[in-house]
PDB file of N, CA and C in Angstrom:
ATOM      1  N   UNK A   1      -1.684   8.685   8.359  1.00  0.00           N
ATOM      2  CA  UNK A   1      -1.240   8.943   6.998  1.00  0.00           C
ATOM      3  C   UNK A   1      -0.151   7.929   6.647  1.00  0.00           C
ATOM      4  N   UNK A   2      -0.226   7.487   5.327  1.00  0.00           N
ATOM      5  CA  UNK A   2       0.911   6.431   4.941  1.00  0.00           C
ATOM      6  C   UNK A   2       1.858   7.064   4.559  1.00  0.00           C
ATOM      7  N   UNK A   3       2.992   6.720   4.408  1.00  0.00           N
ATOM      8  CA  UNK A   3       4.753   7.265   4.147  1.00  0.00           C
ATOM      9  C   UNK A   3       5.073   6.146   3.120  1.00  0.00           C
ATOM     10  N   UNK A   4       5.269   6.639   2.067  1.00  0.00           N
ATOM     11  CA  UNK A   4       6.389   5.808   0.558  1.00  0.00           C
ATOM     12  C   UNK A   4       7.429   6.219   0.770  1.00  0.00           C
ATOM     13  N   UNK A   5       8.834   5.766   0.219  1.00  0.00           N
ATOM     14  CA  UNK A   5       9.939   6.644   0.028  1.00  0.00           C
ATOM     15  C   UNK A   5       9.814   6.309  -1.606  1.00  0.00           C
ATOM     16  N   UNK A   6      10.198   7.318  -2.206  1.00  0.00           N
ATOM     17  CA  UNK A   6      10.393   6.755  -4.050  1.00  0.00           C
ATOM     18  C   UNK A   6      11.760   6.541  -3.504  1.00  0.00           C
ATOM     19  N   UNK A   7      11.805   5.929  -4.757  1.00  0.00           N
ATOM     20  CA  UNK A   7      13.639   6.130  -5.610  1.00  0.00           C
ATOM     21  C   UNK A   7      13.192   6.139  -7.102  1.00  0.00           C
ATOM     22  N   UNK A   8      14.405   6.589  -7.741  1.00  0.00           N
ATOM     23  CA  UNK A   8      14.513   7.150  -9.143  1.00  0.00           C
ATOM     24  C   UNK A   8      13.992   8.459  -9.262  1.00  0.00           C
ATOM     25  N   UNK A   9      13.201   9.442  -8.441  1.00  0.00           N
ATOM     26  CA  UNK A   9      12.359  10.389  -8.189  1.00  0.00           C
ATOM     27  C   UNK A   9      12.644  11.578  -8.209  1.00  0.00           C
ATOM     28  N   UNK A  10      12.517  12.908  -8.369  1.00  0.00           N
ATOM     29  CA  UNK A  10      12.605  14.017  -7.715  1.00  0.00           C
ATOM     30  C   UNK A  10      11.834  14.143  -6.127  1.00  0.00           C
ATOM     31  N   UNK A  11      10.477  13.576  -6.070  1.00  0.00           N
ATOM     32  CA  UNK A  11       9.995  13.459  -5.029  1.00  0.00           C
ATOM     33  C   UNK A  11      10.697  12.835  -4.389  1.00  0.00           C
ATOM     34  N   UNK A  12      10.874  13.004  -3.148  1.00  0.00           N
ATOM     35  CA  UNK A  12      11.700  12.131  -1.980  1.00  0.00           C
ATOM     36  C   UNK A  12      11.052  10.934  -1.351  1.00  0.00           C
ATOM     37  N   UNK A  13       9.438  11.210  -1.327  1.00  0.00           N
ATOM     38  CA  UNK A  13       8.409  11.129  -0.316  1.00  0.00           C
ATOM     39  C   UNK A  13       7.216  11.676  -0.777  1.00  0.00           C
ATOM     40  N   UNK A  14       6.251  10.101  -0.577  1.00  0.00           N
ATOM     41  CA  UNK A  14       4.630  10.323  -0.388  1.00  0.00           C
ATOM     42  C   UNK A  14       3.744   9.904   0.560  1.00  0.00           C
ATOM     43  N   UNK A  15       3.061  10.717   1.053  1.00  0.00           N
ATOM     44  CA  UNK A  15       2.258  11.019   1.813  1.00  0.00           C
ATOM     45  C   UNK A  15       0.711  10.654   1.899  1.00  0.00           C
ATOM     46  N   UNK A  16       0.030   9.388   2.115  1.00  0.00           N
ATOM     47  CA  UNK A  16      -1.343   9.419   1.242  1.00  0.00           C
ATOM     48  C   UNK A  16      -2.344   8.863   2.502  1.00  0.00           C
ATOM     49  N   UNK A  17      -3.563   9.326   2.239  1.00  0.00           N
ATOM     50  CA  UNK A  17      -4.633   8.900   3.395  1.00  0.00           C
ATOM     51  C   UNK A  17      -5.533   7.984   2.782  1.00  0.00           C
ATOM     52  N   UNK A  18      -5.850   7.129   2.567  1.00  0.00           N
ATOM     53  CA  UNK A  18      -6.716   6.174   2.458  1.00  0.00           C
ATOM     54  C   UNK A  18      -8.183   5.741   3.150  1.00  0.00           C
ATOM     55  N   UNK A  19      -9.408   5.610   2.799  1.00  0.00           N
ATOM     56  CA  UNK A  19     -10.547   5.853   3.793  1.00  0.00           C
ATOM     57  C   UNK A  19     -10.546   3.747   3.860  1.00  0.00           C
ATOM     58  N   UNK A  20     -11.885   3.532   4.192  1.00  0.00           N
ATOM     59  CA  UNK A  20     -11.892   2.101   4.604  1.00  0.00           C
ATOM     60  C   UNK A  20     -12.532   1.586   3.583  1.00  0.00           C
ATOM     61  N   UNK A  21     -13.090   2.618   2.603  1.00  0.00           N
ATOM     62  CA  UNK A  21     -13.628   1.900   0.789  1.00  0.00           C
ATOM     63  C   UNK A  21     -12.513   1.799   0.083  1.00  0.00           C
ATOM     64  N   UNK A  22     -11.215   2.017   0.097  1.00  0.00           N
ATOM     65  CA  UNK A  22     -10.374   2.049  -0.849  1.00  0.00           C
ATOM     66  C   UNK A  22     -10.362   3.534  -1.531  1.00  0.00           C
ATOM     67  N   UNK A  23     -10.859   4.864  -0.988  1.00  0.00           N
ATOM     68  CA  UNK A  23     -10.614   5.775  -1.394  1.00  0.00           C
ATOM     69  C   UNK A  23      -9.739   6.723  -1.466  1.00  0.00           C
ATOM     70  N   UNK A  24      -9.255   7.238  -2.051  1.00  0.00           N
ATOM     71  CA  UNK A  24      -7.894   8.091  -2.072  1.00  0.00           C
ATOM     72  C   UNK A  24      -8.305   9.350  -1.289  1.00  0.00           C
ATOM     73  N   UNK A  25      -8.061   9.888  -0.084  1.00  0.00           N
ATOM     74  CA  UNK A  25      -8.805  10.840   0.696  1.00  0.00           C
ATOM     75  C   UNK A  25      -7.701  12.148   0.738  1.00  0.00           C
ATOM     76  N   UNK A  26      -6.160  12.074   0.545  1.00  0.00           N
ATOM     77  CA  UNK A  26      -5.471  13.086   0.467  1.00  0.00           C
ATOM     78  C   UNK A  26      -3.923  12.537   0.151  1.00  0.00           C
ATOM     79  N   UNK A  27      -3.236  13.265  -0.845  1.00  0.00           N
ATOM     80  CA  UNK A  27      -2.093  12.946  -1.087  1.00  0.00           C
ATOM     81  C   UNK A  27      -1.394  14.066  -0.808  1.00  0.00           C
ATOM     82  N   UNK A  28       0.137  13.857  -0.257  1.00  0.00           N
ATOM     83  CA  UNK A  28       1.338  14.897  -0.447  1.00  0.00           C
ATOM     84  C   UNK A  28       2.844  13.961  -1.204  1.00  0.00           C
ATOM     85  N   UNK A  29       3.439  14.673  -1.914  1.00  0.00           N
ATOM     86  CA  UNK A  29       4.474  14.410  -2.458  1.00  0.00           C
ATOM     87  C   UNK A  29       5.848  15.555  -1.966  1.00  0.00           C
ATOM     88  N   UNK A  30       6.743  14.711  -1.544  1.00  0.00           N
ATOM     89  CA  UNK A  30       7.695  15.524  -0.797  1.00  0.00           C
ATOM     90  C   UNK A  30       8.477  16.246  -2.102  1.00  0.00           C
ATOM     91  N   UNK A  31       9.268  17.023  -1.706  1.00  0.00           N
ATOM     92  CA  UNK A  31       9.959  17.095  -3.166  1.00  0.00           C
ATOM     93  C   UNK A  31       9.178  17.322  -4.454  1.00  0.00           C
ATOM     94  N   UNK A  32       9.951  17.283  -5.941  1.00  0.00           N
ATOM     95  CA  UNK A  32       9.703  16.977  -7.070  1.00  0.00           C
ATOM     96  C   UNK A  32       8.993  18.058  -7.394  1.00  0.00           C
ATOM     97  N   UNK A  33       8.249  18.038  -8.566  1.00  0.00           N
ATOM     98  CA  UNK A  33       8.125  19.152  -9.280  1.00  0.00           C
ATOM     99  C   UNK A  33       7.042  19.768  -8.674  1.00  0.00           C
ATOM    100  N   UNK A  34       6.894  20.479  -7.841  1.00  0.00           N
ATOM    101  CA  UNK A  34       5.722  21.412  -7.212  1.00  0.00           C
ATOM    102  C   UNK A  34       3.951  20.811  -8.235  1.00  0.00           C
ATOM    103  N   UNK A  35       3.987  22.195  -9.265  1.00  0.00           N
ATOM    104  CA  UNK A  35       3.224  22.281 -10.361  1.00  0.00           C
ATOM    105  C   UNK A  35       1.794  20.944 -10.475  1.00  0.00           C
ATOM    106  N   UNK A  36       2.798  20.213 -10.953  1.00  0.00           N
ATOM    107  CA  UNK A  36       3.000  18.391 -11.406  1.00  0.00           C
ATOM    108  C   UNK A  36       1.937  17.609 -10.556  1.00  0.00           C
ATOM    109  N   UNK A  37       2.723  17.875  -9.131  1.00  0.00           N
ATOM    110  CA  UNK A  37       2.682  16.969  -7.968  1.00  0.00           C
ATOM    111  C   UNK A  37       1.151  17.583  -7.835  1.00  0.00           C
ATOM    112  N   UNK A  38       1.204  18.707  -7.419  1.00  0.00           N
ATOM    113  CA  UNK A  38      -0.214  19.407  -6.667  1.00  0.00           C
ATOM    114  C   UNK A  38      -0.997  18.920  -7.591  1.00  0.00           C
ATOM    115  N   UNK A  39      -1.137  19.199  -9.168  1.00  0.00           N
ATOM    116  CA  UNK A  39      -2.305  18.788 -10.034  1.00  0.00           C
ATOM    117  C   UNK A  39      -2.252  17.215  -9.421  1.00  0.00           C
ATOM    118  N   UNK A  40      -1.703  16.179  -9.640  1.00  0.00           N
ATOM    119  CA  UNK A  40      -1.718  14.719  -9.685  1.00  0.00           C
ATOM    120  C   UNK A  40      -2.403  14.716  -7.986  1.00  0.00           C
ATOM    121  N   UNK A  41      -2.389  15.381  -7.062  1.00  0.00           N
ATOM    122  CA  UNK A  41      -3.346  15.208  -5.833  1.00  0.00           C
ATOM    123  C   UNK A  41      -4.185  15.485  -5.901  1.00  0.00           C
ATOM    124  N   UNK A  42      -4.752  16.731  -6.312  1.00  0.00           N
ATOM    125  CA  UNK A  42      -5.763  17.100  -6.458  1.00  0.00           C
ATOM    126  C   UNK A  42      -6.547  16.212  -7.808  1.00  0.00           C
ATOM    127  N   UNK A  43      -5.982  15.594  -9.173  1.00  0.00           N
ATOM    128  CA  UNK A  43      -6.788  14.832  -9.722  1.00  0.00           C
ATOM    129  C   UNK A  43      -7.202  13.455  -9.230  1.00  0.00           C
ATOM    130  N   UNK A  44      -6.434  13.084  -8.563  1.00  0.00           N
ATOM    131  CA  UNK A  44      -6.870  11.161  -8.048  1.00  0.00           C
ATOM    132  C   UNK A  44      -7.063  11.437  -6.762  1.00  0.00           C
ATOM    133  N   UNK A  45      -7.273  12.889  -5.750  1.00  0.00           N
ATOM    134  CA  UNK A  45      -8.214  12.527  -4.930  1.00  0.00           C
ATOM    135  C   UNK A  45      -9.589  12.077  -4.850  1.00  0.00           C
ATOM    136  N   UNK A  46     -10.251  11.152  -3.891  1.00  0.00           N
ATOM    137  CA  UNK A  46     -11.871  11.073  -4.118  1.00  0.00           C
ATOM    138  C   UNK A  46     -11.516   9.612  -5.126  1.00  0.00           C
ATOM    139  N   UNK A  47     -10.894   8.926  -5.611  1.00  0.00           N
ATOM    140  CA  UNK A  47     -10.621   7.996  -6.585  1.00  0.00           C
ATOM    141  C   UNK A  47     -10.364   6.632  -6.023  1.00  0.00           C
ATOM    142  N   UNK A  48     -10.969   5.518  -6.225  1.00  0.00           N
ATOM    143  CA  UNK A  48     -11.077   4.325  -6.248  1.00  0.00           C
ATOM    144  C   UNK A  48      -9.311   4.355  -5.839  1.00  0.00           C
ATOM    145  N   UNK A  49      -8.311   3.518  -5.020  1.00  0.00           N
ATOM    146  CA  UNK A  49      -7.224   3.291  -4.960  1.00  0.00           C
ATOM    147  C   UNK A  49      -6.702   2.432  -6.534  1.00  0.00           C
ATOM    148  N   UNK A  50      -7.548   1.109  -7.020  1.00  0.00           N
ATOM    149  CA  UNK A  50      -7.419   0.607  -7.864  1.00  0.00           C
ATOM    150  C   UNK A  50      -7.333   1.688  -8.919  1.00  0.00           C
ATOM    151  N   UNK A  51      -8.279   2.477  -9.065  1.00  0.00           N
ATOM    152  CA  UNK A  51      -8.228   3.440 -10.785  1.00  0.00           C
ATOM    153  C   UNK A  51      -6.748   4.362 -10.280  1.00  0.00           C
ATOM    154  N   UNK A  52      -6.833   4.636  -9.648  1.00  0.00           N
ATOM    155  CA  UNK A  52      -5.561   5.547  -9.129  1.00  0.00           C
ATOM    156  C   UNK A  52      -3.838   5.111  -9.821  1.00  0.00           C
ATOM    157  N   UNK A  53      -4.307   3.580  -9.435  1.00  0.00           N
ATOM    158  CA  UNK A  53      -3.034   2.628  -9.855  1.00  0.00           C
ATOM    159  C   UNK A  53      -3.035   2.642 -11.642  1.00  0.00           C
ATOM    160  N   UNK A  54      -4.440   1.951 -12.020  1.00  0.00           N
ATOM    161  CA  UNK A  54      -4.542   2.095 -13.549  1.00  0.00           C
ATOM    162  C   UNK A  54      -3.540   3.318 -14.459  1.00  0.00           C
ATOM    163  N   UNK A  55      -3.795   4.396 -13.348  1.00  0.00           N
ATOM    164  CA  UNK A  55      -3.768   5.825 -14.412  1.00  0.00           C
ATOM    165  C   UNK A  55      -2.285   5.929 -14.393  1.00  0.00           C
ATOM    166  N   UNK A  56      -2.054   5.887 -13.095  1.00  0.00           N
ATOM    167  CA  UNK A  56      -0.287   6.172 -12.652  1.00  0.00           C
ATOM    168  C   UNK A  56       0.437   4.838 -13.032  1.00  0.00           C
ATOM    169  N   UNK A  57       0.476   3.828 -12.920  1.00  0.00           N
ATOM    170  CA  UNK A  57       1.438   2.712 -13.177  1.00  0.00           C
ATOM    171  C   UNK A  57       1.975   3.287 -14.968  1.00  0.00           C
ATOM    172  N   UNK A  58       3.355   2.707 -15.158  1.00  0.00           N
ATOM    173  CA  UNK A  58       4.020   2.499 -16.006  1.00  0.00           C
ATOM    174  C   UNK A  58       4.746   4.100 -16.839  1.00  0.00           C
ATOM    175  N   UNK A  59       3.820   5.024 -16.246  1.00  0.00           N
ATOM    176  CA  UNK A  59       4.384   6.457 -16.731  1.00  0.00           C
ATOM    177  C   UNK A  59       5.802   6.610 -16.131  1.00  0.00           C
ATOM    178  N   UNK A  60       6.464   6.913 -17.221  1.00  0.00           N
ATOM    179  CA  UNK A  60       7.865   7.151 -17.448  1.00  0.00           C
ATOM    180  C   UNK A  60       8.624   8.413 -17.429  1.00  0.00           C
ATOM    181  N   UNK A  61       9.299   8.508 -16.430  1.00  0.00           N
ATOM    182  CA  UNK A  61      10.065  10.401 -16.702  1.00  0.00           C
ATOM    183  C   UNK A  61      11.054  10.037 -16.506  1.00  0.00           C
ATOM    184  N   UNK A  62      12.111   9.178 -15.933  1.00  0.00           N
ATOM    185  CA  UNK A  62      13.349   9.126 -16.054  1.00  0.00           C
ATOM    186  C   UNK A  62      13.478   8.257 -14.793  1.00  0.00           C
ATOM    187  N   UNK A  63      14.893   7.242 -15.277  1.00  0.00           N
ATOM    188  CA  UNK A  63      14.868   6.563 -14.317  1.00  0.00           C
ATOM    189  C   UNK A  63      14.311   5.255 -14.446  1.00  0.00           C
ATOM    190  N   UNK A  64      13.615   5.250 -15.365  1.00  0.00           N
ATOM    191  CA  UNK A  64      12.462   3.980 -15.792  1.00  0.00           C
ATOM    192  C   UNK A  64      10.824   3.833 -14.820  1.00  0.00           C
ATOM    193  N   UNK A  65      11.129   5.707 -14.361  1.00  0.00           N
ATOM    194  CA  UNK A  65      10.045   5.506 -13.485  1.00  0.00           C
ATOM    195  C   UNK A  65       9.693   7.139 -13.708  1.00  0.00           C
ATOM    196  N   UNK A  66       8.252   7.596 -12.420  1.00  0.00           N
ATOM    197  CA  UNK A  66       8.324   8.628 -12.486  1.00  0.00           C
ATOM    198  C   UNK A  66       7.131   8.936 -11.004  1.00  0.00           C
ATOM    199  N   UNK A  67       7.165  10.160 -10.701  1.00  0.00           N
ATOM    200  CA  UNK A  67       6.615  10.480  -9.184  1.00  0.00           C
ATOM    201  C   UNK A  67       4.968   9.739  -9.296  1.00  0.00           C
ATOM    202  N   UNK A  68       4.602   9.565 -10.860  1.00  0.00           N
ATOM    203  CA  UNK A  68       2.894   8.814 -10.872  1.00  0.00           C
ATOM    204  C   UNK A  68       3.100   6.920 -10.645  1.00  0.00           C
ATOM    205  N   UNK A  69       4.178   6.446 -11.102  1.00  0.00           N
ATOM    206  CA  UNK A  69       4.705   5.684 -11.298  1.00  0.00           C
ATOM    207  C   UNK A  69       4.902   5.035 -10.040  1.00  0.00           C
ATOM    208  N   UNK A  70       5.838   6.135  -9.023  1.00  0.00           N
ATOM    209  CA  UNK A  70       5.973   5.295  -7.835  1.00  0.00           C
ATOM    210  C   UNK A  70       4.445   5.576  -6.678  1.00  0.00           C
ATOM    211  N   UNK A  71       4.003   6.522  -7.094  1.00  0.00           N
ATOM    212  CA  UNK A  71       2.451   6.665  -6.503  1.00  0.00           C
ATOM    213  C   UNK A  71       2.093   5.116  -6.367  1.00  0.00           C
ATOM    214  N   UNK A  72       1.738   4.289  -7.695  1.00  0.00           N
ATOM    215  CA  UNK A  72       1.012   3.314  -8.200  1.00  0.00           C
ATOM    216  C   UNK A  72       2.189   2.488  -7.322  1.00  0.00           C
ATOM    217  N   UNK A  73       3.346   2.298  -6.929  1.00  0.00           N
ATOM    218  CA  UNK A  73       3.743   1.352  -6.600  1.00  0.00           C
ATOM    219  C   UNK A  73       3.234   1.024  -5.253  1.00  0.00           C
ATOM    220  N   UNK A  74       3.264   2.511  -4.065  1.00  0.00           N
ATOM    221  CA  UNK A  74       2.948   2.914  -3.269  1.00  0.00           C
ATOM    222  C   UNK A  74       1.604   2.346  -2.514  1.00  0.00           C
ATOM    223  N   UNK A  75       0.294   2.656  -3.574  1.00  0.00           N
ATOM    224  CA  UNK A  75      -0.281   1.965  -3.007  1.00  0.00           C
ATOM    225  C   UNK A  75      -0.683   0.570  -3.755  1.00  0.00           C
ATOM    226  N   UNK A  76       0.116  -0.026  -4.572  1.00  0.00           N
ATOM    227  CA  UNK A  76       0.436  -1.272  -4.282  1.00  0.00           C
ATOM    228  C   UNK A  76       0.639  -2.138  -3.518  1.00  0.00           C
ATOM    229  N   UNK A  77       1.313  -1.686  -2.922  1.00  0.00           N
ATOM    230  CA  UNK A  77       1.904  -2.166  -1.110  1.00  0.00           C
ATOM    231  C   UNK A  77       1.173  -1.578  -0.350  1.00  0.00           C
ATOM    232  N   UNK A  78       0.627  -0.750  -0.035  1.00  0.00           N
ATOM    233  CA  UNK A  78      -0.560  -0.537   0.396  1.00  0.00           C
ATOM    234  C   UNK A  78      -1.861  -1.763   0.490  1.00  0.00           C
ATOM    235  N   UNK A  79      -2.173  -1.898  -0.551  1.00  0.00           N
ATOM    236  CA  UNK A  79      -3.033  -3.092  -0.849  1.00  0.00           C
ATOM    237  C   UNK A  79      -2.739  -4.539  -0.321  1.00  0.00           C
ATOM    238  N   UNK A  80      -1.188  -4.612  -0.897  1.00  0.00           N
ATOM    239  CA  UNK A  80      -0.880  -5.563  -0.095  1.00  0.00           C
ATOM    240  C   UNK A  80      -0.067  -5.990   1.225  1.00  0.00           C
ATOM    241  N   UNK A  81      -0.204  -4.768   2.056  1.00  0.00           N
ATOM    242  CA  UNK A  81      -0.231  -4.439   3.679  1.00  0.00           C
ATOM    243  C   UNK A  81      -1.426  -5.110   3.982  1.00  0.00           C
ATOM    244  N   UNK A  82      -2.667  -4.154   3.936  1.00  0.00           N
ATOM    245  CA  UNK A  82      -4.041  -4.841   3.985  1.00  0.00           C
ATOM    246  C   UNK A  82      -4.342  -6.100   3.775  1.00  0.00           C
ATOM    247  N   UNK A  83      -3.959  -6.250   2.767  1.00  0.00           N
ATOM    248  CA  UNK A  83      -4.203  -8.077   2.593  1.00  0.00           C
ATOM    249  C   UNK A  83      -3.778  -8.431   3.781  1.00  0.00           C
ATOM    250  N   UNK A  84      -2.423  -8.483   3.983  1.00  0.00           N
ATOM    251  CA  UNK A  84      -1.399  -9.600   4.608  1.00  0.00           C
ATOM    252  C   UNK A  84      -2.322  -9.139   6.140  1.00  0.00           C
ATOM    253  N   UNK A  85      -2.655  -8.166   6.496  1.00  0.00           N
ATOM    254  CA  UNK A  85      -3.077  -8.267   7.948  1.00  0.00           C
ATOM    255  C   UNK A  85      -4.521  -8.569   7.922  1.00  0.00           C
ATOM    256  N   UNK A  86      -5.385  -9.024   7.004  1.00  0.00           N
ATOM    257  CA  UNK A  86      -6.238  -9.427   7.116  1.00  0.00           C
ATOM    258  C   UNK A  86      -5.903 -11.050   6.966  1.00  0.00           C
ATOM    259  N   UNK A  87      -4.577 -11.460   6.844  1.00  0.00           N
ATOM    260  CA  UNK A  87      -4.331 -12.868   6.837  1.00  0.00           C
ATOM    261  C   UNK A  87      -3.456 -13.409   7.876  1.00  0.00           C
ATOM    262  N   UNK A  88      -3.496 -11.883   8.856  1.00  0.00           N
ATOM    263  CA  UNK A  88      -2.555 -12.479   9.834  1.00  0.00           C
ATOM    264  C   UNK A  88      -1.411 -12.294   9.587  1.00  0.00           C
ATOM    265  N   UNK A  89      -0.810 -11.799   8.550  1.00  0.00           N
ATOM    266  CA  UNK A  89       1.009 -11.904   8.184  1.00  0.00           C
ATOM    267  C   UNK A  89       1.360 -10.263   8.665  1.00  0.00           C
ATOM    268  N   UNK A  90       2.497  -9.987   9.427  1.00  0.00           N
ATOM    269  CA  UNK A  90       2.675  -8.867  10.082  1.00  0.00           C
ATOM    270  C   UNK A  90       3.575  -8.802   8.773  1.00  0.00           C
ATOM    271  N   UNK A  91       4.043  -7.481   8.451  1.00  0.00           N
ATOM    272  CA  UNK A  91       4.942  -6.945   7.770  1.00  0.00           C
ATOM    273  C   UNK A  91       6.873  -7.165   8.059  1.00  0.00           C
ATOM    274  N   UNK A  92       7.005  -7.471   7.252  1.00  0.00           N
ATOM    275  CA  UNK A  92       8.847  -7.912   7.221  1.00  0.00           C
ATOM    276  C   UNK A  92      10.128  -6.720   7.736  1.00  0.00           C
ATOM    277  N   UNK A  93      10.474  -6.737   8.869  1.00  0.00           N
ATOM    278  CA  UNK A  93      11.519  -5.706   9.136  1.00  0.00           C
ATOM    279  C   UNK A  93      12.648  -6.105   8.331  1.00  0.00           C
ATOM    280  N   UNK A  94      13.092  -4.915   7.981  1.00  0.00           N
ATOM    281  CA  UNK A  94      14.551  -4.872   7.150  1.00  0.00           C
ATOM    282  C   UNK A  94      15.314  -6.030   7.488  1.00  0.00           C
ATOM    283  N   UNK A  95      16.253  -7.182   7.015  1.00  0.00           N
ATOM    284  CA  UNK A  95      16.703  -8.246   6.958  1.00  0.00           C
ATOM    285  C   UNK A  95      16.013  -9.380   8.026  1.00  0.00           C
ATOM    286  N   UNK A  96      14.303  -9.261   8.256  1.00  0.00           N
ATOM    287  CA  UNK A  96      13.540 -10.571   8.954  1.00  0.00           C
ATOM    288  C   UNK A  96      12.833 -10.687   7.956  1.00  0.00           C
ATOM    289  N   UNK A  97      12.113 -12.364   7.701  1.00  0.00           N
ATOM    290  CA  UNK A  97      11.670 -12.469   7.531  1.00  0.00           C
ATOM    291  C   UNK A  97      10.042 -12.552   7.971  1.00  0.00           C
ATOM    292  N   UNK A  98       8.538 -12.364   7.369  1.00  0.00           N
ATOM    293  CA  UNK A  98       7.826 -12.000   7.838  1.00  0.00           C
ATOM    294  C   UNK A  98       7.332 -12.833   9.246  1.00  0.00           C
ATOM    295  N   UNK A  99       6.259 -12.133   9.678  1.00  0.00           N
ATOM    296  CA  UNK A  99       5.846 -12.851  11.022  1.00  0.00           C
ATOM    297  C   UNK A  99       4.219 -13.410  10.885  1.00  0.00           C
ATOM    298  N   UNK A 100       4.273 -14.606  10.751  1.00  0.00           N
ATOM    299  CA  UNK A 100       2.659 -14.687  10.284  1.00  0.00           C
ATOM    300  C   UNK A 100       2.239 -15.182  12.266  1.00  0.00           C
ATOM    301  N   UNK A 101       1.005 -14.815  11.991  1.00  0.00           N
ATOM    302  CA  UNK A 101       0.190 -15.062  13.355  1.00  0.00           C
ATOM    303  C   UNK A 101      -0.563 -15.922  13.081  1.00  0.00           C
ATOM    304  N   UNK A 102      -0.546 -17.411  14.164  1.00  0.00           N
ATOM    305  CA  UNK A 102      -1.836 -18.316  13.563  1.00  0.00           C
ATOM    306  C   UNK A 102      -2.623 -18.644  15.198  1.00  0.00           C
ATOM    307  N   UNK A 103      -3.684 -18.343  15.274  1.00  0.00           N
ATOM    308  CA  UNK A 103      -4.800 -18.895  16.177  1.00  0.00           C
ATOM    309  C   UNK A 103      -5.149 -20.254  16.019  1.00  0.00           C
ATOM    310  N   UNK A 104      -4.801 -20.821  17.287  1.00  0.00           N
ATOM    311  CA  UNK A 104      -5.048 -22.297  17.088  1.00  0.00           C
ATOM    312  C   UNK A 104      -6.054 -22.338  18.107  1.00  0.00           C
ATOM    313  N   UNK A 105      -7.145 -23.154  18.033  1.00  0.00           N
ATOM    314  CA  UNK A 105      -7.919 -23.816  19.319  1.00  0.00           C
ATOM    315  C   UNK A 105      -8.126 -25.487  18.964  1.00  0.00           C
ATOM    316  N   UNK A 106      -7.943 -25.504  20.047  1.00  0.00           N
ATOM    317  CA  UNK A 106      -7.732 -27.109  20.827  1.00  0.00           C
ATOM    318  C   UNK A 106      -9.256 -27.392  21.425  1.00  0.00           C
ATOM    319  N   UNK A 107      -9.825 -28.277  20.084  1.00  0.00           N
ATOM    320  CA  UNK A 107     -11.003 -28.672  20.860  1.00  0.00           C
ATOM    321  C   UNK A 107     -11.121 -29.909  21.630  1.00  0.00           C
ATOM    322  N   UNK A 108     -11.325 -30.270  22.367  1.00  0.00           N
ATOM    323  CA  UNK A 108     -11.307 -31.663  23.323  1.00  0.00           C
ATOM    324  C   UNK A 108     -12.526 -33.019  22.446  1.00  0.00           C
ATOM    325  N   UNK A 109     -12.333 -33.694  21.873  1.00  0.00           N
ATOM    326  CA  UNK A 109     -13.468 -34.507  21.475  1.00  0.00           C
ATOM    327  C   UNK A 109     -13.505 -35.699  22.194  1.00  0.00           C
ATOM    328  N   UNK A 110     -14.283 -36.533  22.619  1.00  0.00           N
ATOM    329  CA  UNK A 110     -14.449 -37.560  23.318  1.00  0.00           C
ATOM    330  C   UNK A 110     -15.089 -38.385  22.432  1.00  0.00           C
ATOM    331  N   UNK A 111     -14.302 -39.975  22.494  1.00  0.00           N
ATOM    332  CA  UNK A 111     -15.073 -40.551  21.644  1.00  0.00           C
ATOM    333  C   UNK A 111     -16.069 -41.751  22.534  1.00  0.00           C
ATOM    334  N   UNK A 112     -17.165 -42.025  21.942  1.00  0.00           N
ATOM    335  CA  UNK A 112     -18.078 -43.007  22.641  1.00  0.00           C
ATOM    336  C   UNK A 112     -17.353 -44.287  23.306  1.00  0.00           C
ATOM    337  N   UNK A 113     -17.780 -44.461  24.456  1.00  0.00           N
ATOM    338  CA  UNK A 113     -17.017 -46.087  25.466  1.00  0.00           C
ATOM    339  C   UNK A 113     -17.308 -47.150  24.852  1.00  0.00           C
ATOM    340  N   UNK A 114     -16.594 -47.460  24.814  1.00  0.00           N
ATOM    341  CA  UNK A 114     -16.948 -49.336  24.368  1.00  0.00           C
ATOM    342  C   UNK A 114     -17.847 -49.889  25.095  1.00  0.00           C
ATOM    343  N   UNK A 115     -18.841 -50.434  25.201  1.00  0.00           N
ATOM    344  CA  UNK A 115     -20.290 -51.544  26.343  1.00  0.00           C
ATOM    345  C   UNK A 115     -19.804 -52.938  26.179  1.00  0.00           C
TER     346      UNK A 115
END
């Protein structure tokens, strides 16, 4: 299961499972408004990660943000976790910069003798 922390939030903390299509397979929201939270899991479960983002990005409750808001940020970075380790780039610890991994092979070529 993945771990967000919000800020600006009532939620503290989200909780989300992701399948290997990009599907939204189960959300929890720590904190924040009970009610709210449970409907918003139960509607964008089963949901494309991308449409998920569409619906939640830019909604506003205070703060300049809001628990759908940081959802969409959430798996934002999500997305681009995935990327980066499908490119080899490990994720950045608090004041490092990232760690990219590169596979090198050393092929031997020989070139033809002079006669």
């Amino acid at each position: 299961m993945e771990s967000f922390r919000t800020v600006g939030t009532c939620a503290r903390q989200i909780l989300f499972d992701v399948d290997e299509d990009n599907v939204l397979r189960d959300v929890k929201f720590l904190g924040g408004c009970a009610g709210g939270l449970q409907a918003l899991s139960k509607l964008t479960r089963g949901k494309k990660i991308e449409e998920v983002i569409d619906i939640c990005e830019g909604i506003q409750c205070k703060n300049g943000t809001s628990c759908p808001d940081q959802f969409a940020k959430a798996l934002r970075e999500y997305i681009k976790r995935k990327e980066n380790e499908k490119l080899g780039i490990e994720p950045a610890r608090r004041g490092h910069p990232p760690v990219f991994r590169v596979n090198i092979h050393v092929i031997k070529v020989s070139s033809p003798k002079e006669e």
